[in-house]
N, C-alpha and C. Protein backbone atom coordinates (compact mmCIF):
# COMPACT_ATOMS: atom_id res chain seq x y z
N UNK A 1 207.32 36.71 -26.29
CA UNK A 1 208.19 37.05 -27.41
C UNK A 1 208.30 35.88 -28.40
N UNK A 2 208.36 34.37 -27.96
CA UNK A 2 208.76 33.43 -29.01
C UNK A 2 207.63 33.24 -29.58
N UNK A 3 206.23 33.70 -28.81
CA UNK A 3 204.77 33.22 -29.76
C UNK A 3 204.54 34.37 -30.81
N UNK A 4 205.32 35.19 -30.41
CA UNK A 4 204.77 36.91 -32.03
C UNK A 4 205.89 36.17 -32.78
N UNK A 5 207.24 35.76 -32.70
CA UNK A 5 207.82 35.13 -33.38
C UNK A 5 207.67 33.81 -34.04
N UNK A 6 207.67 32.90 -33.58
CA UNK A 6 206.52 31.70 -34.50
C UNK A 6 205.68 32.52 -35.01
N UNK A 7 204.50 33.13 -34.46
CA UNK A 7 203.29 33.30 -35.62
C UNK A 7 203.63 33.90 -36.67
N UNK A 8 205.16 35.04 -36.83
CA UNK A 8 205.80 35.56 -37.98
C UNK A 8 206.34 34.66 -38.52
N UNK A 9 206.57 33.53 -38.19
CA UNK A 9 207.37 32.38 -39.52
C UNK A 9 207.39 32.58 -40.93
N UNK A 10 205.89 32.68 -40.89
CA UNK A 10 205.45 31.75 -42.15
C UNK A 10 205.87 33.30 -43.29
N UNK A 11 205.12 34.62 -42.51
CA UNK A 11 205.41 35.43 -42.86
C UNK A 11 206.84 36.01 -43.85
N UNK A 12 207.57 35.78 -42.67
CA UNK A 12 209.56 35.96 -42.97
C UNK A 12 209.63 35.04 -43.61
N UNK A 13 209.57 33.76 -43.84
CA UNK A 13 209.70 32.89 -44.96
C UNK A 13 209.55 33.07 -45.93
N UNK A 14 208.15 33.67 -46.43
CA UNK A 14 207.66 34.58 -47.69
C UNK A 14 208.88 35.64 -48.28
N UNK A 15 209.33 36.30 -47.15
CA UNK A 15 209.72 37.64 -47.67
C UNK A 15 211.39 36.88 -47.78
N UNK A 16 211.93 35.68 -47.03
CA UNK A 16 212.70 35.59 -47.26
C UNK A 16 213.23 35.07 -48.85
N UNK A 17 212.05 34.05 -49.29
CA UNK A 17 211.94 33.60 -50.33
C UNK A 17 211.83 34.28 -51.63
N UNK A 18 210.71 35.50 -50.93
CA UNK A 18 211.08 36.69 -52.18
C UNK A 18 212.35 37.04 -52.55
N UNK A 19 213.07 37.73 -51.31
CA UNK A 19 214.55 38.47 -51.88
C UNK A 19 215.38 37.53 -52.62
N UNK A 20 215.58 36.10 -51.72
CA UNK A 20 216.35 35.12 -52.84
C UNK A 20 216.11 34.57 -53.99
N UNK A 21 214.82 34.71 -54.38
CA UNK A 21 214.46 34.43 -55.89
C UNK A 21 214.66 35.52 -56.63
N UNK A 22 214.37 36.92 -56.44
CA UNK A 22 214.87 38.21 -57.38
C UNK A 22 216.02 38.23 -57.46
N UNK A 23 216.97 37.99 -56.09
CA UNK A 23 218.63 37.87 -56.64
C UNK A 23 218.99 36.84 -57.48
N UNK A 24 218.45 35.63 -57.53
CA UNK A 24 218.64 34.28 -57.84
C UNK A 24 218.22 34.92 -59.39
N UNK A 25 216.97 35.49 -59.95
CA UNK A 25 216.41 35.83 -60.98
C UNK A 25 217.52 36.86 -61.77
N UNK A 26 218.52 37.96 -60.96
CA UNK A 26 219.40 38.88 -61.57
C UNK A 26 220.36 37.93 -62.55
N UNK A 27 220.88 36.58 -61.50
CA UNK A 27 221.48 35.90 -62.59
C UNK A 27 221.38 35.72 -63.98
N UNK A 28 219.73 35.28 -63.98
CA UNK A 28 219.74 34.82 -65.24
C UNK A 28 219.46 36.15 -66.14
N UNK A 29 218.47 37.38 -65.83
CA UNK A 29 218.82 38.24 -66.60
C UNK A 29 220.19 38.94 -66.90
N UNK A 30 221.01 38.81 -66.02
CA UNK A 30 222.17 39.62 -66.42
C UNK A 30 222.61 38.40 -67.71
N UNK A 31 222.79 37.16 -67.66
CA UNK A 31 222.74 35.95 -68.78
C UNK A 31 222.38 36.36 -69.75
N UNK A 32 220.87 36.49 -69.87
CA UNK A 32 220.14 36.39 -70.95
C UNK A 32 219.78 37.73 -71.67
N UNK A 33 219.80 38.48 -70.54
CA UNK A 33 219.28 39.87 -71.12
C UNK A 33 220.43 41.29 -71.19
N UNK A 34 221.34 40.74 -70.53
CA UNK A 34 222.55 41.76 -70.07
C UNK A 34 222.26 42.78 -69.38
N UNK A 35 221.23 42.43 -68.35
CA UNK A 35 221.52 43.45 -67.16
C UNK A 35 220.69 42.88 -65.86
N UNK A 36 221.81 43.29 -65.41
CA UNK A 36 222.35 44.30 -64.75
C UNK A 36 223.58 44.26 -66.00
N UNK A 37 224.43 45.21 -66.86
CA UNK A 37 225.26 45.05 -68.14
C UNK A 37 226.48 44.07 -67.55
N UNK A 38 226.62 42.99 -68.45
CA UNK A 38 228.03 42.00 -68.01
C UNK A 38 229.19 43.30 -68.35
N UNK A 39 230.44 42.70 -67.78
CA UNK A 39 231.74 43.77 -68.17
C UNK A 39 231.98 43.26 -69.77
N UNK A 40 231.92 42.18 -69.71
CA UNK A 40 232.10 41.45 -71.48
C UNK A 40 231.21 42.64 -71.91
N UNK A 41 231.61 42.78 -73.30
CA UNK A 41 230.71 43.06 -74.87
C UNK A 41 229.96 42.23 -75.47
N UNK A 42 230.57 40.98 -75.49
CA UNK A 42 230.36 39.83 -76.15
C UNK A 42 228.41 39.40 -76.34
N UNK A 43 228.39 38.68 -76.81
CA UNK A 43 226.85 38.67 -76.62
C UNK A 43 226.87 37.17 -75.53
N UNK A 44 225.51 37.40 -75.12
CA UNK A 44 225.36 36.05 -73.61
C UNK A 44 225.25 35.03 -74.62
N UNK A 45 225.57 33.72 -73.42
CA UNK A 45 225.38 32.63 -73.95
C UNK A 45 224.45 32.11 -74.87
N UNK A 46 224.69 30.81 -75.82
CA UNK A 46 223.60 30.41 -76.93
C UNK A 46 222.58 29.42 -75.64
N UNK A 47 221.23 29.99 -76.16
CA UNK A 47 220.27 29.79 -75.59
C UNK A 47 220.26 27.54 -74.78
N UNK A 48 220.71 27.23 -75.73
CA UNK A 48 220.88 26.11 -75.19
C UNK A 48 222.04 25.34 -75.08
N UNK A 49 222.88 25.94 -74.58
CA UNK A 49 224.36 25.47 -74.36
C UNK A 49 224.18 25.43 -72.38
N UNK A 50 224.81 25.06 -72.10
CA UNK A 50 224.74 24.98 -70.27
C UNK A 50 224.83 25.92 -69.74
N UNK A 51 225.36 27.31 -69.94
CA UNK A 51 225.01 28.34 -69.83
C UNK A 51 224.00 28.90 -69.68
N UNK A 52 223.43 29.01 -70.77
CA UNK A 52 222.24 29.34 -71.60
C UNK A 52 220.95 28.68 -70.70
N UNK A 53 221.21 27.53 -70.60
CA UNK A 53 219.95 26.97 -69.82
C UNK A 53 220.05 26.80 -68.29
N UNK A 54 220.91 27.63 -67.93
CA UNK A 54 221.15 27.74 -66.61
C UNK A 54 220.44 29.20 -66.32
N UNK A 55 220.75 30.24 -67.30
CA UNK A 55 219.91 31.46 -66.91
C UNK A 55 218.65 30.91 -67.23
N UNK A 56 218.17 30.50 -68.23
CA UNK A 56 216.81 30.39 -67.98
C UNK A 56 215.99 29.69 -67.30
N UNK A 57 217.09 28.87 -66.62
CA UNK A 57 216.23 28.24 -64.99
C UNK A 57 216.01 29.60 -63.72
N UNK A 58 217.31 30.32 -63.84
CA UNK A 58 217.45 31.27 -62.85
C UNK A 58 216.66 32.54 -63.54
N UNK A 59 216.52 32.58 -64.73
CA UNK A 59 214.93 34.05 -64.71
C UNK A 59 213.68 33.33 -64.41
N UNK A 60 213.28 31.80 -65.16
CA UNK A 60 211.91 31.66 -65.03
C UNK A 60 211.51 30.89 -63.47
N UNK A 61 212.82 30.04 -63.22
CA UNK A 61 213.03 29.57 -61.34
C UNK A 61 212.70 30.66 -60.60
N UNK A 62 213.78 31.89 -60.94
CA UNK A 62 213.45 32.75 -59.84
C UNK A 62 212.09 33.97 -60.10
N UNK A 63 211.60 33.45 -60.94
CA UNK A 63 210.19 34.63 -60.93
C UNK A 63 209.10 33.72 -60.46
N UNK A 64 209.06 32.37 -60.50
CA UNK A 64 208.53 31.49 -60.04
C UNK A 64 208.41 31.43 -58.68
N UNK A 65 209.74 31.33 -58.01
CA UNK A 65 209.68 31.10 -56.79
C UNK A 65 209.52 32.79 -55.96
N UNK A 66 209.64 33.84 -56.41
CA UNK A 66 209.02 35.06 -56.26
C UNK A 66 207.63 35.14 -56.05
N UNK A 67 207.27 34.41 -56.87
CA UNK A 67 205.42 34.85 -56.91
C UNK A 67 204.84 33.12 -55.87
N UNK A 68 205.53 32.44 -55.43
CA UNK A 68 205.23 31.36 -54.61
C UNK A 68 204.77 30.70 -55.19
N UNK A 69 205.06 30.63 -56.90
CA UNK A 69 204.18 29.52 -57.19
C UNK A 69 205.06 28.36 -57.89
N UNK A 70 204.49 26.73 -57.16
CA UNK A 70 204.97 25.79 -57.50
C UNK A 70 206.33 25.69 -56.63
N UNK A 71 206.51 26.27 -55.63
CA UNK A 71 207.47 26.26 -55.02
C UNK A 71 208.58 25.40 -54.72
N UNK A 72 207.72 23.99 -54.27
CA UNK A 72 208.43 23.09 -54.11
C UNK A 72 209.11 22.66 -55.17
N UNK A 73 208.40 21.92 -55.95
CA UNK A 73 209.10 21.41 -57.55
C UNK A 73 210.31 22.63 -58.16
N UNK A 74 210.01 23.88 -58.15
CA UNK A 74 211.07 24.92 -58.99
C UNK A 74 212.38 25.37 -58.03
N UNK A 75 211.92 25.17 -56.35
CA UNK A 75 213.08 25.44 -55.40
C UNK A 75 213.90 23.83 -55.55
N UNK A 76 213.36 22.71 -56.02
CA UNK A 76 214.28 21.54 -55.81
C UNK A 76 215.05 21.48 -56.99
N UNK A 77 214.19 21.95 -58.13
CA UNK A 77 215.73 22.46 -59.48
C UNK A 77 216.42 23.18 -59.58
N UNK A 78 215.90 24.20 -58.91
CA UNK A 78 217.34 25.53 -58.65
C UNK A 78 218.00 25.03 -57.60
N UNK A 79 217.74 24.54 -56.46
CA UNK A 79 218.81 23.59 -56.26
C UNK A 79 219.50 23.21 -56.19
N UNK A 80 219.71 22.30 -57.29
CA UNK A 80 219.82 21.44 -58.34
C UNK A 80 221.05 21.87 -58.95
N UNK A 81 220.36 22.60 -59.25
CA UNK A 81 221.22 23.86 -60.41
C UNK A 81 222.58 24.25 -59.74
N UNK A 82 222.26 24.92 -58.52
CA UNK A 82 223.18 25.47 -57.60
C UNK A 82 224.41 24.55 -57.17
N UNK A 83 223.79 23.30 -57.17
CA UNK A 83 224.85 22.37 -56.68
C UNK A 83 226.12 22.16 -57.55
N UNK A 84 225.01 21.69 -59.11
CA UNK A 84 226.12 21.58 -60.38
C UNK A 84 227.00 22.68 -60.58
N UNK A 85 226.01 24.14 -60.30
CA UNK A 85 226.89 25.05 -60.81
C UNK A 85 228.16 25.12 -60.10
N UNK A 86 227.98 24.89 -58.40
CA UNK A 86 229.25 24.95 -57.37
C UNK A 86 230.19 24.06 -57.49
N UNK A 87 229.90 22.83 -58.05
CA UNK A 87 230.61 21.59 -58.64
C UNK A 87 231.88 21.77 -59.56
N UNK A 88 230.82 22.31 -60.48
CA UNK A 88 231.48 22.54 -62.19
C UNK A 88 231.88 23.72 -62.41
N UNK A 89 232.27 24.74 -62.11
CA UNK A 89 231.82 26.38 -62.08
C UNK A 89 233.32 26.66 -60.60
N UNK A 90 232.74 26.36 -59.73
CA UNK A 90 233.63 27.20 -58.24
C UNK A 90 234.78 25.93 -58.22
N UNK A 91 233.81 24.78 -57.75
CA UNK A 91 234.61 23.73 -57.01
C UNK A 91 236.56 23.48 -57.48
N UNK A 92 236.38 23.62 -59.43
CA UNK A 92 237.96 23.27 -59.30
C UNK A 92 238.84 25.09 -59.10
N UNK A 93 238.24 25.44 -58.85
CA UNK A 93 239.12 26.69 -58.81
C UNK A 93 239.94 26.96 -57.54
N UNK A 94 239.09 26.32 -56.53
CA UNK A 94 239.62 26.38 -55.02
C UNK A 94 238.83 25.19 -54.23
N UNK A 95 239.67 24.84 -53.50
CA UNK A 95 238.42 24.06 -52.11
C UNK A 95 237.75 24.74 -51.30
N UNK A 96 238.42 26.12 -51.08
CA UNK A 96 237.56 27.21 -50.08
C UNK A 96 236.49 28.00 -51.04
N UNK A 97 235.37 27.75 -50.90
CA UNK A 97 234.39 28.98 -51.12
C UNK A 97 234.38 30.31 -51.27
N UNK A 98 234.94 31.06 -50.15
CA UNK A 98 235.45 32.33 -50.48
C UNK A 98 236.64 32.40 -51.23
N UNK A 99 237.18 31.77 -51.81
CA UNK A 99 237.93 31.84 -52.91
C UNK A 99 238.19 31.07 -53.85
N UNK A 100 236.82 30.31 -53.98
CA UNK A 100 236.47 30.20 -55.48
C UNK A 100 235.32 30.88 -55.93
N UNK A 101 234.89 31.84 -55.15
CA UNK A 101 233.35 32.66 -55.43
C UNK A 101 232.29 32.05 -55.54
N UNK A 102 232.36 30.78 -55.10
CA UNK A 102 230.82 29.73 -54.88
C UNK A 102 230.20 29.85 -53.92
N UNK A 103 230.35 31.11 -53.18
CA UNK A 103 229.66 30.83 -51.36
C UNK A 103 227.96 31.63 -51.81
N UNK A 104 228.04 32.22 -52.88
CA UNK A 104 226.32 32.18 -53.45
C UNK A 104 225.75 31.23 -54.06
N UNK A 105 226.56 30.94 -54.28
CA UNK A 105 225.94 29.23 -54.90
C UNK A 105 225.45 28.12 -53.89
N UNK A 106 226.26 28.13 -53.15
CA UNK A 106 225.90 27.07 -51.64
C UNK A 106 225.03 27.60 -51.13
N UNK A 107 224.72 29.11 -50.63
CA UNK A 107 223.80 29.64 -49.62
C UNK A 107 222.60 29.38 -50.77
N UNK A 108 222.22 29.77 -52.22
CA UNK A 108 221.02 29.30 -52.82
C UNK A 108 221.14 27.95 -52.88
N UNK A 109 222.06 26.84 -53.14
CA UNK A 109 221.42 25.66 -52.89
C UNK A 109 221.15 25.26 -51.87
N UNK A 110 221.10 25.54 -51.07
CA UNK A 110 221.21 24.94 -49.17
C UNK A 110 219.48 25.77 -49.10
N UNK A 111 219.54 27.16 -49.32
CA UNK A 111 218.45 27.92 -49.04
C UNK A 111 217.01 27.14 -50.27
N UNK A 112 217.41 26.78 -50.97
CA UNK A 112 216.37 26.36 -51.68
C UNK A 112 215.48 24.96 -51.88
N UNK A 113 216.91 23.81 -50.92
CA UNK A 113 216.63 23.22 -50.72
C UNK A 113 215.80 23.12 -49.36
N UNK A 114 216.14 24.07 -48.75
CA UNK A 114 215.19 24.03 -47.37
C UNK A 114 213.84 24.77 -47.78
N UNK A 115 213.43 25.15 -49.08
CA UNK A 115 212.20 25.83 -49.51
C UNK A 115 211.06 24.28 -49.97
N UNK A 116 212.16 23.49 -50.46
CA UNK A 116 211.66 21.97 -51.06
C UNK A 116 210.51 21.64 -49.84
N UNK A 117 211.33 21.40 -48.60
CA UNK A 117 210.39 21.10 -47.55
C UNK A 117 210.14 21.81 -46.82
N UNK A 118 210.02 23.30 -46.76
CA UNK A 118 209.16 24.42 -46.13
C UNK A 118 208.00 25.10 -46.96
N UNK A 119 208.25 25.27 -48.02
CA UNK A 119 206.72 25.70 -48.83
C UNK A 119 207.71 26.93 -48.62
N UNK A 120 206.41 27.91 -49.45
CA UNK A 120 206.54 29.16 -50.24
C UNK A 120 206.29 30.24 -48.44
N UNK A 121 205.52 29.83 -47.76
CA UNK A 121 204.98 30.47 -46.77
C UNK A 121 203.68 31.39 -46.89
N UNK A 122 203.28 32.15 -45.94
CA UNK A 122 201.77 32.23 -45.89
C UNK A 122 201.78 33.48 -47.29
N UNK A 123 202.44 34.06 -47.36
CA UNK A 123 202.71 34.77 -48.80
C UNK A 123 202.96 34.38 -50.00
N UNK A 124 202.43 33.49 -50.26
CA UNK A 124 202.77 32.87 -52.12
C UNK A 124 201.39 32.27 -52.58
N UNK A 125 201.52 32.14 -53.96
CA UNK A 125 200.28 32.23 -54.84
C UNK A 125 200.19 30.40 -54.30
N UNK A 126 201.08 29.73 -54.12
CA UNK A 126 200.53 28.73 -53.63
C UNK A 126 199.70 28.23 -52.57
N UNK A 127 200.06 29.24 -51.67
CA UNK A 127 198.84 29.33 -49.97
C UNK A 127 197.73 29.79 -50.71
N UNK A 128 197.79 30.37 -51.29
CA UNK A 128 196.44 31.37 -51.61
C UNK A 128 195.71 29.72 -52.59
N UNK A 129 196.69 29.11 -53.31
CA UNK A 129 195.82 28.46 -54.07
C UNK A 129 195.27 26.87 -53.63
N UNK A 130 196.22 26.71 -52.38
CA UNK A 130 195.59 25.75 -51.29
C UNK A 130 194.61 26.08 -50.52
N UNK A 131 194.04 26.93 -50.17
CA UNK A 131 193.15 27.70 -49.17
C UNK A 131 191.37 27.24 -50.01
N UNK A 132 190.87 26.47 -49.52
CA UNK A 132 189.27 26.00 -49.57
C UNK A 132 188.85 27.43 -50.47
N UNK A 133 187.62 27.45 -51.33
CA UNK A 133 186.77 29.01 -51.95
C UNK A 133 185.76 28.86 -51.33
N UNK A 134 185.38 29.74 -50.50
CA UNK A 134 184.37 30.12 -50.51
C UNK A 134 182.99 29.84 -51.07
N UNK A 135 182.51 29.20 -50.82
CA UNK A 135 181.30 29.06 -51.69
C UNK A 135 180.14 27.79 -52.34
C-alpha cells in the first residue's frame, strides 16, 4: 500500500497544485475581471494600486502555476503575496484567523511555499520541459 502511494506523489502533487492555482487564479479574476461578480458595483481596483497588482499576480501566478510552468519562481511570489496580504489585509482585524478571514491566505502561503521546494510534480509543463528529447 505505501509503494502505490509514493509512486502517486508526484501525481497528487500535480493535481493538488492544479486546484490551488485555479482557486488562487478566481481571486484575481473576480479583481480584475468581476467574476465570479463582486457584491460591490463599483468598478475593481486601478490596475496599479496594491490591489490591482495583487490580482494580477493571482490571475497570471495562478494560470502559471496551473499549467506547471516556472513553478518554483511564481509559487515563491504568490507566497509572498499571501503573507503580505495576511499581514496587511486579515492580521489587524483579529489575531485568530477564522475571524479575521485570513485562514485562505495562510493555507496558499504555507501551500505555495511548500511548491518553492517540491516542484510542479510529474504533471506540469515544467517535467515535461526537463525531460532529455529524443533524438
Amino acid at each position: 500500500m505505501t509503494e502505490t502511494l509514493t509512486a502517486w506523489a508526484p501525481r497528487v502533487l500535480s493535481v493538488a497544485r492544479i486546484m490551488a492555482a485555479l482557486i488562487f487564479m478566481a481571486h484575481g479574476t473576480q479583481k480584475l475581471l468581476n467574476f465570479p461578480m463582486r457584491t460591490s458595483e463599483g468598478p475593481g481596483p486601478e490596475l496599479l494600486s496594491m490591489l490591482g497588482i495583487a490580482g494580477i499576480i493571482e490571475l497570471i501566478g495562478g494560470a502559471l502555476l496551473a499549467l506547471g510552468l516556472f513553478t518554483r519562481p511564481v509559487a515563491f511570489l504568490c507566497s509572498g503575496l499571501m503573507a503580505a496580504a495576511y499581514f496587511i489585509a486579515h492580521a489587524p482585524r483579529s489575531f485568530f484567523p477564522t475571524l479575521n478571514g485570513g485562514d485562505a491566505a495562510i493555507m496558499f502561503c504555507f501551500f505555495f511555499l511548500y511548491l518553492v521546494f517540491a516542484g510542479g510534480g510529474s504533471w506540469s509543463l515544467d517535467a515535461m520541459r526537463s525531460k532529455p528529447s529524443a533524438g
